[in-house]
Protein backbone atom coordinates (compact mmCIF):
# COMPACT_ATOMS: atom_id res chain seq x y z
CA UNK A 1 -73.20 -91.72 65.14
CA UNK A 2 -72.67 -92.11 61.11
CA UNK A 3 -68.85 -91.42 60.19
CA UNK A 4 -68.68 -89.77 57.20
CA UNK A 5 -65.69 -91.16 55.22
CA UNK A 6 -65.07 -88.40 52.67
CA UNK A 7 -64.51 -86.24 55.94
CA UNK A 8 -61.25 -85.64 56.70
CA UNK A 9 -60.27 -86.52 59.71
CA UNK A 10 -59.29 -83.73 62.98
CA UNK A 11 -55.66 -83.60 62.36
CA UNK A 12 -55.59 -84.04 58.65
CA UNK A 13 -55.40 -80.97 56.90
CA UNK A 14 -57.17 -80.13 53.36
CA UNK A 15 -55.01 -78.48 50.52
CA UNK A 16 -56.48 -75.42 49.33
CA UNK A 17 -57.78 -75.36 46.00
CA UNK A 18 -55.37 -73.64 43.42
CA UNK A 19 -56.58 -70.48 41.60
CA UNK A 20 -57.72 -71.20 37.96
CA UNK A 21 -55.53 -69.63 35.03
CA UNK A 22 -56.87 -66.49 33.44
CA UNK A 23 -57.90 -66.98 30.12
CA UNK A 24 -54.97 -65.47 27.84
CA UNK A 25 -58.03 -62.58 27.11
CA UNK A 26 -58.81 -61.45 30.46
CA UNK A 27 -57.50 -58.21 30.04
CA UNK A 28 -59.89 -57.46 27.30
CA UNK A 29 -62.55 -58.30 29.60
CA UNK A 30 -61.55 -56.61 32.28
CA UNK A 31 -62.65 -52.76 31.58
CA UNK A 32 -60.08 -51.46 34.02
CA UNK A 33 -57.10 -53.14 33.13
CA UNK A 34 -58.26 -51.92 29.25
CA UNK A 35 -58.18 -48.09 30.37
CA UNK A 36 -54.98 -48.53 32.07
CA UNK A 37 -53.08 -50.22 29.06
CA UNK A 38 -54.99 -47.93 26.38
CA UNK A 39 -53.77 -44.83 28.47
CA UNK A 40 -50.30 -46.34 28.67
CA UNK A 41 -49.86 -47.07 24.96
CA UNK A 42 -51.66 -43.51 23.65
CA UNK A 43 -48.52 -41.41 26.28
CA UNK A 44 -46.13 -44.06 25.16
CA UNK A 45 -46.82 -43.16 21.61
CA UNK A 46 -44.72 -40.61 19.98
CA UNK A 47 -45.97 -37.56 18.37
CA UNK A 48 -46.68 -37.66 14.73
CA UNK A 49 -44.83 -34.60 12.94
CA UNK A 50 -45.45 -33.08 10.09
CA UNK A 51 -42.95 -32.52 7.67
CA UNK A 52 -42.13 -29.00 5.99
CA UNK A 53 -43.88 -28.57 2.53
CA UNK A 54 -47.08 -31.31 4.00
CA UNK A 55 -49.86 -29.97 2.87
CA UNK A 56 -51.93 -28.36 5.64
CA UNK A 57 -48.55 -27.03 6.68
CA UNK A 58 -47.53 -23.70 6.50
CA UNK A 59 -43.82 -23.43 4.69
CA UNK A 60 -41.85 -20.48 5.52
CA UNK A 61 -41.23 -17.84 2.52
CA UNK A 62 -37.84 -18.18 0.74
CA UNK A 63 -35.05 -16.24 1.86
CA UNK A 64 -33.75 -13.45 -0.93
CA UNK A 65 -30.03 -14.27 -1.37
CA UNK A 66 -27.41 -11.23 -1.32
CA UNK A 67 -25.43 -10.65 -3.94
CA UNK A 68 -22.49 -8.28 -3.70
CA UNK A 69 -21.18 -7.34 -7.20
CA UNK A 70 -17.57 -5.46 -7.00
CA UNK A 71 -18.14 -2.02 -8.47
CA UNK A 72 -15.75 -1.19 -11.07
CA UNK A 73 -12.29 0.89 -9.35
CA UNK A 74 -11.24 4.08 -10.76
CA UNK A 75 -8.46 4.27 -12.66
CA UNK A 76 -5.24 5.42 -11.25
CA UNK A 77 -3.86 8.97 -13.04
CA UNK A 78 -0.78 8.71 -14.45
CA UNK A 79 2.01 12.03 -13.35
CA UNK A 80 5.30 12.89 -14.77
CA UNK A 81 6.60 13.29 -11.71
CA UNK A 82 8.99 10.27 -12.41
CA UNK A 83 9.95 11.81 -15.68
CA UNK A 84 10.56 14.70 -13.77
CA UNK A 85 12.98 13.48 -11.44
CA UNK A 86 15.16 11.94 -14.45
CA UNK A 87 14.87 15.56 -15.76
CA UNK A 88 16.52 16.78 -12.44
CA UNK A 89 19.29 14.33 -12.82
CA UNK A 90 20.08 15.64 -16.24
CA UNK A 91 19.63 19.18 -14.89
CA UNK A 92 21.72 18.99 -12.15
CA UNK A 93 24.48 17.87 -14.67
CA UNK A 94 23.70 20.87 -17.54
CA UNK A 95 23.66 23.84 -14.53
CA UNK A 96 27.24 22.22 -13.01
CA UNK A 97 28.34 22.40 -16.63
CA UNK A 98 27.04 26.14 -17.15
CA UNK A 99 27.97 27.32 -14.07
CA UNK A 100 31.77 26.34 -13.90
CA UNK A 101 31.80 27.81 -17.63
CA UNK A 102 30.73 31.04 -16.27
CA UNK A 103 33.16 31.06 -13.40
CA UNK A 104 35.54 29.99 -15.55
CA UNK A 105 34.75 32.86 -18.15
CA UNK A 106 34.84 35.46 -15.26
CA UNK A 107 38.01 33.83 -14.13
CA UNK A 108 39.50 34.84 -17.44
CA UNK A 109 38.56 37.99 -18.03
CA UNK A 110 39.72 38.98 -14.33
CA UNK A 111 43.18 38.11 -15.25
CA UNK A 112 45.29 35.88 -17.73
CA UNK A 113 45.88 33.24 -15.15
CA UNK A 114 42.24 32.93 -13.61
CA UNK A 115 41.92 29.68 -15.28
CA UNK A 116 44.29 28.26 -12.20
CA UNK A 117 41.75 30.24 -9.16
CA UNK A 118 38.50 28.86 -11.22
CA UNK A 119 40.46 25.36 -10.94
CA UNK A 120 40.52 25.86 -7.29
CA UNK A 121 37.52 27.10 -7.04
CA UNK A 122 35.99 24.09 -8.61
CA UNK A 123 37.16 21.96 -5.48
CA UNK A 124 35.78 24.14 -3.15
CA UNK A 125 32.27 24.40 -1.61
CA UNK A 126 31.46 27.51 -2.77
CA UNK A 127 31.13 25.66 -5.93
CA UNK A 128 29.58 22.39 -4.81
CA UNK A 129 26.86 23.50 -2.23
CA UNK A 130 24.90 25.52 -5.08
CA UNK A 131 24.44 22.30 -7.50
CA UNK A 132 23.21 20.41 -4.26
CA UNK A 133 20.78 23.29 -3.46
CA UNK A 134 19.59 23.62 -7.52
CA UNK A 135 18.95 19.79 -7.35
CA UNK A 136 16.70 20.10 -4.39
CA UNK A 137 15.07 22.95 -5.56
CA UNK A 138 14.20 21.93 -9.28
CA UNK A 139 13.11 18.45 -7.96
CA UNK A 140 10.69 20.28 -5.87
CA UNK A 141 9.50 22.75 -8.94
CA UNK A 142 8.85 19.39 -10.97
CA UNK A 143 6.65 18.02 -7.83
CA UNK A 144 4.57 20.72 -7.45
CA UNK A 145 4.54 20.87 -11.46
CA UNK A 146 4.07 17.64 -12.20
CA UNK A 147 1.35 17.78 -15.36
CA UNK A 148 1.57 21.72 -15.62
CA UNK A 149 2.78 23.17 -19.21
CA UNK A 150 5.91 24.73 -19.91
CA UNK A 151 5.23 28.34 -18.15
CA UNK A 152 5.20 26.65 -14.53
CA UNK A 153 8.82 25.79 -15.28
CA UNK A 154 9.20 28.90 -16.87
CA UNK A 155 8.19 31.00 -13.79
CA UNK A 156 9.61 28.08 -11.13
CA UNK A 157 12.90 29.25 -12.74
CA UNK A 158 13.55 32.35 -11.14
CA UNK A 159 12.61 30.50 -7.60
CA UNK A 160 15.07 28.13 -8.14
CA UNK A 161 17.51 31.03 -8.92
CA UNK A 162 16.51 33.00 -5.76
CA UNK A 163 17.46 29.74 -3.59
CA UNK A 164 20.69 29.21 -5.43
CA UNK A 165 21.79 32.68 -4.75
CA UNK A 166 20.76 31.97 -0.95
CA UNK A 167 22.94 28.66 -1.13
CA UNK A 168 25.77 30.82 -2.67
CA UNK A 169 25.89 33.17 -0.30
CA UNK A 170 24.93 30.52 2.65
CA UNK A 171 28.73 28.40 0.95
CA UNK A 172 30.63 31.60 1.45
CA UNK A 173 29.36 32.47 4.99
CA UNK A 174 30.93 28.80 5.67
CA UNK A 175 34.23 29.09 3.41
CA UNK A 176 34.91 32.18 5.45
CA UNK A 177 33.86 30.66 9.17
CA UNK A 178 31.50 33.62 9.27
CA UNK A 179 28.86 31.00 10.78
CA UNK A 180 28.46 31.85 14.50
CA UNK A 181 29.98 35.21 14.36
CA UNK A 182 28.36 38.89 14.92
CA UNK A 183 25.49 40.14 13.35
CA UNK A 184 28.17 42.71 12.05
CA UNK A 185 30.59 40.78 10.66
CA UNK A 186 27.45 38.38 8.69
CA UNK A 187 25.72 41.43 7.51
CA UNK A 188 29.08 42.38 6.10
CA UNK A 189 29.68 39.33 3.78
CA UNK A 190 26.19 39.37 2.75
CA UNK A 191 26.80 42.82 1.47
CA UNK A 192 29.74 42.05 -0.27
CA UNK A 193 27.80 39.15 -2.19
CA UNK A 194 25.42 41.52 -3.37
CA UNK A 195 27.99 42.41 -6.30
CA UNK A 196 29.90 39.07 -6.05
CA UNK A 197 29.47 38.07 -10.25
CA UNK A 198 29.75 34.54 -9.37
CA UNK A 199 26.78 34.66 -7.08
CA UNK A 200 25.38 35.85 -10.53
CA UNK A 201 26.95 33.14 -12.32
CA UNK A 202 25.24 30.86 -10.15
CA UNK A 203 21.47 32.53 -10.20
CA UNK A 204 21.75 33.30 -14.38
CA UNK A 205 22.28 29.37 -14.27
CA UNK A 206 19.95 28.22 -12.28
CA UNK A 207 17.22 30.38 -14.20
CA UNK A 208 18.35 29.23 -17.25
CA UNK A 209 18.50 25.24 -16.74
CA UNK A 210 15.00 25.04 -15.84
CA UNK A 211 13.54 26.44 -19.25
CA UNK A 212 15.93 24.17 -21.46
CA UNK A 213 14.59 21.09 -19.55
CA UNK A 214 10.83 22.23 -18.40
CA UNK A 215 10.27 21.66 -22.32
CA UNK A 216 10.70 17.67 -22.02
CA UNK A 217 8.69 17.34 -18.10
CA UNK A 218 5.79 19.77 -19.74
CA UNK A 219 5.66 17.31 -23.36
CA UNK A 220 5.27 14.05 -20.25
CA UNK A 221 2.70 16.35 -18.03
CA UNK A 222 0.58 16.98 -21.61
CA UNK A 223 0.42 13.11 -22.82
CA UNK A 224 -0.88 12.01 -18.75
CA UNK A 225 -3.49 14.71 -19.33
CA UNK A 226 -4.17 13.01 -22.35
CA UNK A 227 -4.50 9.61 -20.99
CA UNK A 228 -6.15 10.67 -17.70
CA UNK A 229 -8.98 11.96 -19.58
CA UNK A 230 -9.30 9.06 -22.13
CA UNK A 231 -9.08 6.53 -19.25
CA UNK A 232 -11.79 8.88 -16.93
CA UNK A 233 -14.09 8.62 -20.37
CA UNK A 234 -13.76 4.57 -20.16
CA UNK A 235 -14.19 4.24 -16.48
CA UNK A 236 -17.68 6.33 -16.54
CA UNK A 237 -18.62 3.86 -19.50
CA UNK A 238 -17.98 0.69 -17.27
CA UNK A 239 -20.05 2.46 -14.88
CA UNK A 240 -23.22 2.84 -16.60
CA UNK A 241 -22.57 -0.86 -17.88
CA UNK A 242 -22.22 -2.27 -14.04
CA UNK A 243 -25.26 -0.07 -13.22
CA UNK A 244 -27.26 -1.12 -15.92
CA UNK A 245 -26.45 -4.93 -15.30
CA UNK A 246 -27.64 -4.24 -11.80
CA UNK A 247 -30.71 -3.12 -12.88
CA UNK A 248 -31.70 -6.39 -15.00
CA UNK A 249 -30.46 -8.88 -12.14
CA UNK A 250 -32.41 -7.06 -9.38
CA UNK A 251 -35.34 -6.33 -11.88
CA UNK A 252 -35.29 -2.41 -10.33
């Protein structure tokens, strides 16, 4: 029998031949492996995008912007309301004045010695409570006044008197402790008062203090008038201006 020496022997073993490198371009050969990497790379791609104002993209209109333009405020009217309640001050001191005159005039002619009982009277409330009432009630006539002419103070006057003569007759219902008591004994002093001369005093006062004054609050009421109606004429004129420039900015 021939022996073959190349042949290995029974309890030799033969190495395996080793695989062969791929060539560095066996991907491209391989049409499967190509797919598979072309589908990876087209997902792993990012989207392309497009920006605003590209052409063969639509851009969105322009927004219109909002202007808010402050309208012009009215003027505020002038009163004499504060004139007014100077007035009072100096009206409260003139019917004081003319009243204890008065009282003091009817004093004297009662007797020779009234000047001492008008003295007294002076301190009393009989005296006082009547200018506090006149002050309250002319302040309020020059309130409700305010820019009226000289016949609202005119005809407030004999209001004002009315209350005083209340308020006179209210100070002697407390000088004589007559608050509280009987209908009787009230209607009583109220009837008295009805011929009492310096209840009079008080009300011929008090009617006469509002005309010498009304003269100075009616001269303040007439100039606001004045300027009210110069400064209404001025604020319609800045109207038609801010309208007008509203016009050319919106194009209306």
């Amino acid at each position: 029998m021939t022996t073959d020496n190349n042949a290995p022997l029974n309890n030799e073993r033969v190495p395996a031949p080793r695989p062969e490198p791929e060539p560095a371009d066996a991907t491209r050969s391989d049409p499967t492996r190509s797919d598979i990497t072309a589908s990876v790379d087209e997902s792993a791609a990012p989207s392309t995008v497009h920006p605003v104002g590209v052409e063969g993209t639509a851009s969105p209109p322009p927004q219109p912007t909002m202007v808010f333009v402050e309208a012009p405020k009215p003027p505020r009217e002038q009163s004499a309301r504060g004139v007014g309640a100077v007035v009072t001050v100096l009206a409260t001191v003139l019917f004081a004045v003319t009243y204890g005159l008065l009282v003091l005039l009817l004093a004297l002619l009662a007797s020779p010695t009234g000047a001492s009982e008008a003295l007294r009277f002076f301190s009393s409330s009989t005296f006082w409570l009547p200018v506090v009432i006149f002050a309250l009630a002319h302040l309020l006539l020059v309130v409700v006044a305010n820019r009226a002419g000289w016949w609202a103070h005119v005809f407030g006057g004999f209001l004002v008197a009315l209350v005083v003569w209340v308020g006179f007759v209210g100070a002697v219902l407390i000088a004589t402790d007559t608050v509280g008591a009987s209908s009787a004994a009230v209607s009583a002093i109220v009837l008295q008062q009805l011929t009492n001369p310096l209840g009079f005093a008080a009300a011929i006062a008090a009617r006469e203090v509002p005309i010498w004054v009304g003269g100075i609050v009616a001269r303040r009421g007439r100039s606001a008038r004045v300027r009210n109606a110069e400064a209404k004429v001025a604020h319609e004129q800045r109207l038609a201006d801010h309208r007008a420039a509203l016009q050319v900015q919106t194009g209306v």
